[in-house]
Every structure is written in structure tokens, then in C-alpha cells.
C-alpha atoms as a PDB file:
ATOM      1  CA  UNK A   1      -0.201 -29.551  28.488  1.00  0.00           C
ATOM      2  CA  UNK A   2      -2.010 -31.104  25.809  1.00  0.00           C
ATOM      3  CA  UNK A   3      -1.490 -29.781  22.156  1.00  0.00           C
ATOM      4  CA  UNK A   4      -4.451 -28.470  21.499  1.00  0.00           C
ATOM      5  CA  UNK A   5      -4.442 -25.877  24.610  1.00  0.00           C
ATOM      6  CA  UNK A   6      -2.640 -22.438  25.204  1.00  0.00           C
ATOM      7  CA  UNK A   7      -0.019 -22.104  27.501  1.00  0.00           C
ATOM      8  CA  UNK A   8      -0.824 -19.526  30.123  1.00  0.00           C
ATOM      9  CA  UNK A   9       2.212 -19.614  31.860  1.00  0.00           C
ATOM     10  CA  UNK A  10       5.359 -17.539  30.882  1.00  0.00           C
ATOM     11  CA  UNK A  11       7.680 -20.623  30.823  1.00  0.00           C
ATOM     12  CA  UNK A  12       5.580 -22.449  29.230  1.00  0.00           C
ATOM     13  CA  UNK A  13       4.847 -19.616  26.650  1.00  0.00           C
ATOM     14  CA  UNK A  14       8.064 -18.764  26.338  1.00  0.00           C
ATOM     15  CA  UNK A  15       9.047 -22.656  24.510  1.00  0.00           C
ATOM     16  CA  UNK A  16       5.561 -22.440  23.011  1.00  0.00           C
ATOM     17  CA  UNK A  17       7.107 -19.333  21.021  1.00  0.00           C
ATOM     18  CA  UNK A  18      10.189 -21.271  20.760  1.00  0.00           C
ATOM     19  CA  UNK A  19       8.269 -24.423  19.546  1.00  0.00           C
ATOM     20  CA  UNK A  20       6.145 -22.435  17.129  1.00  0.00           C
ATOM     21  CA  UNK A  21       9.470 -20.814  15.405  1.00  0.00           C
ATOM     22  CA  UNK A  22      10.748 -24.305  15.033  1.00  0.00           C
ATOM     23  CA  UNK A  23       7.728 -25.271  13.435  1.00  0.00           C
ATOM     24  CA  UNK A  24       7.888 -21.906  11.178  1.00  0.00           C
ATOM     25  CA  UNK A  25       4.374 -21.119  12.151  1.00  0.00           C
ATOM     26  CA  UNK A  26       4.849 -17.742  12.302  1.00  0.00           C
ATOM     27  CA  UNK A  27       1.053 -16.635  12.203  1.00  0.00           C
ATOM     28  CA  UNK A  28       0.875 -18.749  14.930  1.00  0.00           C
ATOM     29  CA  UNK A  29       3.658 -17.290  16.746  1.00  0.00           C
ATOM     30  CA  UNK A  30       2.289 -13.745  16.488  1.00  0.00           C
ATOM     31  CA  UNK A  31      -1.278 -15.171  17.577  1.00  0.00           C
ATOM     32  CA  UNK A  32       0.957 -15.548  21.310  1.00  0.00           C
ATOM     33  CA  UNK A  33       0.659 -11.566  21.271  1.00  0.00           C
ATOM     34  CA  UNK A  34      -1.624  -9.053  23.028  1.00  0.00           C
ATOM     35  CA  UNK A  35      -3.067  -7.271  20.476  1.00  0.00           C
ATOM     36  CA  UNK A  36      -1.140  -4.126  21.915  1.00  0.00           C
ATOM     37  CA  UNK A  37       1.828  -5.810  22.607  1.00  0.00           C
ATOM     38  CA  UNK A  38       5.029  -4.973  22.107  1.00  0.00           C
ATOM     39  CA  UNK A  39       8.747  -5.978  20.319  1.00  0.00           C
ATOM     40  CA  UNK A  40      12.033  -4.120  21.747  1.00  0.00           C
ATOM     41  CA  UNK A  41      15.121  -5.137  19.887  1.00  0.00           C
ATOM     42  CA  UNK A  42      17.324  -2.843  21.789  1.00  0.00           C
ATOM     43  CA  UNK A  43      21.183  -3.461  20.067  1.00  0.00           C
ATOM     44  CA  UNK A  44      19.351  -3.475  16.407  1.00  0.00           C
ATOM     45  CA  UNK A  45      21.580  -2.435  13.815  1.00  0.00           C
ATOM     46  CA  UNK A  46      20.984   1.218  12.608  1.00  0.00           C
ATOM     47  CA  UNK A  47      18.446   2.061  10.420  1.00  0.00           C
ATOM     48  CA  UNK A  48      16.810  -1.473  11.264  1.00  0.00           C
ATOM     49  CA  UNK A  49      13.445  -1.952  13.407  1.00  0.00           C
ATOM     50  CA  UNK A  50      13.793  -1.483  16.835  1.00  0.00           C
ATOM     51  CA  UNK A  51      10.351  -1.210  18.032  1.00  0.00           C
ATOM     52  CA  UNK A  52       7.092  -2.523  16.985  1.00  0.00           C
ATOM     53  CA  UNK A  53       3.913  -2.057  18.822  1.00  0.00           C
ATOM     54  CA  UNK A  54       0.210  -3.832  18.016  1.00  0.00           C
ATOM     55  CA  UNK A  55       0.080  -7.387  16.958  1.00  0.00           C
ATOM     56  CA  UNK A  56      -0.781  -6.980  13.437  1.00  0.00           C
ATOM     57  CA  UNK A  57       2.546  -4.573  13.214  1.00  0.00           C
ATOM     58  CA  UNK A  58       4.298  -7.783  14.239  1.00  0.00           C
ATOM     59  CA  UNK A  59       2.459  -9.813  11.989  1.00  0.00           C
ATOM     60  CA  UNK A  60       3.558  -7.556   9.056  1.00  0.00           C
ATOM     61  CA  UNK A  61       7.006  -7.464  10.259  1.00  0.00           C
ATOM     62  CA  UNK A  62       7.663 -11.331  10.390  1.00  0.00           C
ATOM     63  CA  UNK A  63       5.191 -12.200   7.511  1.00  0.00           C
ATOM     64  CA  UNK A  64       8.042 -13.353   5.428  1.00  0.00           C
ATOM     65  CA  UNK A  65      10.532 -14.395   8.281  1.00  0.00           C
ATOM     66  CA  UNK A  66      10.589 -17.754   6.833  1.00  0.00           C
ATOM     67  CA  UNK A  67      11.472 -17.047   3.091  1.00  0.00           C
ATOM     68  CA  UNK A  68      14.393 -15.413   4.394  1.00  0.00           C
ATOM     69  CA  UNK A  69      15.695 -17.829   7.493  1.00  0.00           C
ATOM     70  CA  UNK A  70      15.016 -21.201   8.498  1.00  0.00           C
ATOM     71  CA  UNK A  71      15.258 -22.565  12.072  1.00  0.00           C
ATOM     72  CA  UNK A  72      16.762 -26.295  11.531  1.00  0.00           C
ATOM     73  CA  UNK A  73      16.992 -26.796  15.319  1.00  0.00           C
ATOM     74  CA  UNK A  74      17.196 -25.090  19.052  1.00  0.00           C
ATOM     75  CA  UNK A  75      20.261 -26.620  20.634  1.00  0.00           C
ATOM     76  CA  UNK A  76      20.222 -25.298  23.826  1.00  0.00           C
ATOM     77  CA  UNK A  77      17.322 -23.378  25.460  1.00  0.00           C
ATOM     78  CA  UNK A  78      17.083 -22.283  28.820  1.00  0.00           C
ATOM     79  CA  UNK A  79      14.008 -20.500  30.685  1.00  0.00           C
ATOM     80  CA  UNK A  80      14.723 -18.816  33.584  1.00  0.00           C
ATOM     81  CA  UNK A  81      11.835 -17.764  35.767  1.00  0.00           C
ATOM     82  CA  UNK A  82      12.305 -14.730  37.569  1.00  0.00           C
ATOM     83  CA  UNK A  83      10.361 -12.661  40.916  1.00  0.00           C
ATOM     84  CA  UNK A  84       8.253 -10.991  38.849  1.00  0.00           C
ATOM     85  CA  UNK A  85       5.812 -13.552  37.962  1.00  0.00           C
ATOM     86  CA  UNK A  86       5.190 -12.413  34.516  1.00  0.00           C
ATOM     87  CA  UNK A  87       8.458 -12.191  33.275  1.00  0.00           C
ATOM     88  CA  UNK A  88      10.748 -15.254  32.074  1.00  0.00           C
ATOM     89  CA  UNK A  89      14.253 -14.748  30.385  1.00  0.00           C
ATOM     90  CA  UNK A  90      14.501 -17.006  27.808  1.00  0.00           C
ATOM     91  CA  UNK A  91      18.336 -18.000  26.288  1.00  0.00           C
ATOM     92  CA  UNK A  92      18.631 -19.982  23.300  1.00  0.00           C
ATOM     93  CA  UNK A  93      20.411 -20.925  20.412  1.00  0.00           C
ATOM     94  CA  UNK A  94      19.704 -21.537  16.792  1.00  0.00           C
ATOM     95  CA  UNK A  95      20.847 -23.540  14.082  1.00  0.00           C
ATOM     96  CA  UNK A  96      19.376 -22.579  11.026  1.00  0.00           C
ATOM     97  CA  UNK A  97      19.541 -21.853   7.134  1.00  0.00           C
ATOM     98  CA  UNK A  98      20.085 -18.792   5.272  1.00  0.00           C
ATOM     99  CA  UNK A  99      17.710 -19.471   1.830  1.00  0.00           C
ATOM    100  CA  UNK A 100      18.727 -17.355  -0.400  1.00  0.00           C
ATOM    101  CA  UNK A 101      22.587 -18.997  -0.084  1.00  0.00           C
ATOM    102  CA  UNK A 102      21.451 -22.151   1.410  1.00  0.00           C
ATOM    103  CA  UNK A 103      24.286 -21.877   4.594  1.00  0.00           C
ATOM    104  CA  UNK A 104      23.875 -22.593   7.924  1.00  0.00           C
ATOM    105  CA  UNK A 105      24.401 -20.395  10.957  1.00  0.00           C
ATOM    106  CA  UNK A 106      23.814 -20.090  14.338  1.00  0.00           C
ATOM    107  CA  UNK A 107      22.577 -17.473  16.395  1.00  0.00           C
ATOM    108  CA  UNK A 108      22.374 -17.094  20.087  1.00  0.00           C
ATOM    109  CA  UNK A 109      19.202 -14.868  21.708  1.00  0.00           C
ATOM    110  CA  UNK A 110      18.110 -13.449  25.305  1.00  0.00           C
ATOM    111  CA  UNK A 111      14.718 -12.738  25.171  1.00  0.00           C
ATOM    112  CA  UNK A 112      12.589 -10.818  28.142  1.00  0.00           C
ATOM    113  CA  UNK A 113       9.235 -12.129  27.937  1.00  0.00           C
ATOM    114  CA  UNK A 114       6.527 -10.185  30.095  1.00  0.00           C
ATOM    115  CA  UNK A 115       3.221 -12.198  29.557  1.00  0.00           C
ATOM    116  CA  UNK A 116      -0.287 -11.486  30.618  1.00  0.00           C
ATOM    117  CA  UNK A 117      -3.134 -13.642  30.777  1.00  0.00           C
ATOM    118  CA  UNK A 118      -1.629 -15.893  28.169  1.00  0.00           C
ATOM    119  CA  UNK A 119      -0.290 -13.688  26.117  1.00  0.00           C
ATOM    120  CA  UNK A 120       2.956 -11.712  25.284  1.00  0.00           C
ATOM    121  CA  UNK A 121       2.915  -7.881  26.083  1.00  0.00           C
ATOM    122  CA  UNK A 122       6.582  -7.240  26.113  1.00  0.00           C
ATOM    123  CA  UNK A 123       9.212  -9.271  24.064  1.00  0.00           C
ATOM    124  CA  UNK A 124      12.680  -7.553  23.943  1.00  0.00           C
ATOM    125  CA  UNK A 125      15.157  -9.214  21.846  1.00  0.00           C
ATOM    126  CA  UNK A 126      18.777  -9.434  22.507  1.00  0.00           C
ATOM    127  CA  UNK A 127      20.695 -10.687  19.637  1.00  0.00           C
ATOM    128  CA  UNK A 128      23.873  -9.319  17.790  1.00  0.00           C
ATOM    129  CA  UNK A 129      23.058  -7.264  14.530  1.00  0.00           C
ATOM    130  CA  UNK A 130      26.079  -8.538  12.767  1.00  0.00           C
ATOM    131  CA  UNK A 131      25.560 -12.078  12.922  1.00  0.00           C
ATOM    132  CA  UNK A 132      21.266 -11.357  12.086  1.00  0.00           C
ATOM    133  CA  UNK A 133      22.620  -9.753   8.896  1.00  0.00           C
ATOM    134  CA  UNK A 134      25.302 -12.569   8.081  1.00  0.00           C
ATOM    135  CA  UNK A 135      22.712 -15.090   8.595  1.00  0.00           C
ATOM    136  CA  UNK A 136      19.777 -13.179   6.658  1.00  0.00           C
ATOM    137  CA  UNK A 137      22.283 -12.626   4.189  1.00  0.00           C
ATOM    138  CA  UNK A 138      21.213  -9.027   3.892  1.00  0.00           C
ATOM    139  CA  UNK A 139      22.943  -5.362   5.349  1.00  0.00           C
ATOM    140  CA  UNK A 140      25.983  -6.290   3.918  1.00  0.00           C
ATOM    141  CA  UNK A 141      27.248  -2.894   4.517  1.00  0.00           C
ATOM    142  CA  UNK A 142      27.187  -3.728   8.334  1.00  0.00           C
ATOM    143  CA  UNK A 143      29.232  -6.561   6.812  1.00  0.00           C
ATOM    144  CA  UNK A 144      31.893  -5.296   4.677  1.00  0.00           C
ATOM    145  CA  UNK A 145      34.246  -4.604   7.749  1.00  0.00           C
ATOM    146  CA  UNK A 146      34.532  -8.335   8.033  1.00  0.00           C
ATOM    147  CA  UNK A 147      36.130 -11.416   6.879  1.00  0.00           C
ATOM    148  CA  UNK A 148      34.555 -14.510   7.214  1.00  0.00           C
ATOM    149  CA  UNK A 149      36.902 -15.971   9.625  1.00  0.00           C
ATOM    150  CA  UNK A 150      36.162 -13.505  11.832  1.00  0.00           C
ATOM    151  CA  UNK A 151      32.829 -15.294  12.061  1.00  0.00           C
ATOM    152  CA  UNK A 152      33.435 -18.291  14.739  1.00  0.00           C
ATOM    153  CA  UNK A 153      30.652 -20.358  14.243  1.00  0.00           C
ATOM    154  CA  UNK A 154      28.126 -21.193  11.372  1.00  0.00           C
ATOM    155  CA  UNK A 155      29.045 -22.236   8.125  1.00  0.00           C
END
């Protein structure tokens, strides 16, 4: 695929997404939606956005993804194709930088992709609230419980 062309594909839109987050061309990224599409984030903390429907809505919500979090690199991505040919599962793992603190963390995602025609029409997002809020360096009451050594992983 040349880089001037849309991936039609799910695999292939599913590391186009990946590619574009990496890139923190997050316009961009939301561009990859059907204008009705959707955003599940099933185990998001309480009180936190756990469903977004309409392109623009997504827009809005990720506008200012990037002065918050910074992807430094994906690791380790996997797409795994699946019957239904619309829907990929995408696992994958970022390194990245909190800005406001300036330390790194990693996070590890499943994502269910359904795309149509091109674009995305279902993302659902599996990721683990706690370690979102460490790394975003916000909800520190979904914090407080914890110590940092409890943390594994990510600086």
C-alpha cells in the first residue's frame, strides 16, 4: 500500500490506526471513522467515558490526547483476523510518556475493530483503568489504593 492511499482492509486499518497514534495524528486517526461510528471502552473506570458515538464525538474526545500522553513506540502488535470478515482483534503494547511528569509507561490494549468500507464502525477498547490513570497522570483517587511498586512495569 502506498502512503498516500486508505487502507480498506481491517488488518491493514487496524496498524493504519496504530501507525497514525504513533505518529500523534490524531485528526487523522479519527478521519479512520464512520461518521456514526462507534467507541466501547467496556472496563472504563467509573465515572469515565465508556461510550462515544458519531465521529466528531470522538474527535472532541481525543482532541487533546496528545498534550496529555505520548506514544514513544509499539513494541509488540499483533492483528488477528477473525471469520467475520470485518472484524480484526488487534493486541498491542505501548511505550509512551506521561507530559505533565515526563515518565514513561507502558500500556497493553485489545482492541475489536469492526470496519466497513474502509472505515471503523465499532472500536471497543480493552485496557486496564488503573494503569490509563497512572500513565495520564490523572484519577488519582482510582490511585490512592496503590503503591508504586505495585506497578510492574513503566517507570
Amino acid at each position: 500500500m502506498a502512503s498516500s492511499e486508505t487502507p480498506t482492509k481491517p488488518a491493514d486499518v487496524a496498524r493504519h490506526l496504530l501507525e497514525l497514534l504513533l505518529e500523534k495524528e490524531m485528526d487523522k486517526f479519527c478521519d479512520m471513522w464512520a461518521e456514526d461510528g462507534t467507541v466501547e471502552i467496556p472496563f472504563a473506570a467509573p465515572g469515565a467515558m465508556a461510550n462515544m458515538a458519531g465521529r466528531e464525538t470522538i474527535r472532541s474526545y481525543l482532541k487533546h490526547y496528545t498534550d496529555h500522553q505520548l506514544i514513544d513506540e509499539l513494541p509488540h502488535v499483533h492483528i488477528h483476523e477473525t471469520t467475520d470478515p470485518e472484524v480484526v482483534i488487534a493486541e498491542w503494547t505501548a511505550h509512551g510518556t506521561t507530559v505533565s511528569t515526563g515518565k514513561k509507561y507502558e500500556m497493553k490494549y485489545i482492541i475489536v475493530i469492526t470496519v466497513r468500507d474502509g472505515k471503523v464502525v465499532n472500536y471497543r477498547d480493552y485496557f486496564s483503568p488503573l494503569l490509563a490513570a497512572r500513565a495520564a497522570n490523572d484519577r488519582l483517587d482510582l490511585l490512592a489504593p496503590f503503591k508504586e511498586e505495585d506497578f510492574p512495569f513503566g517507570a
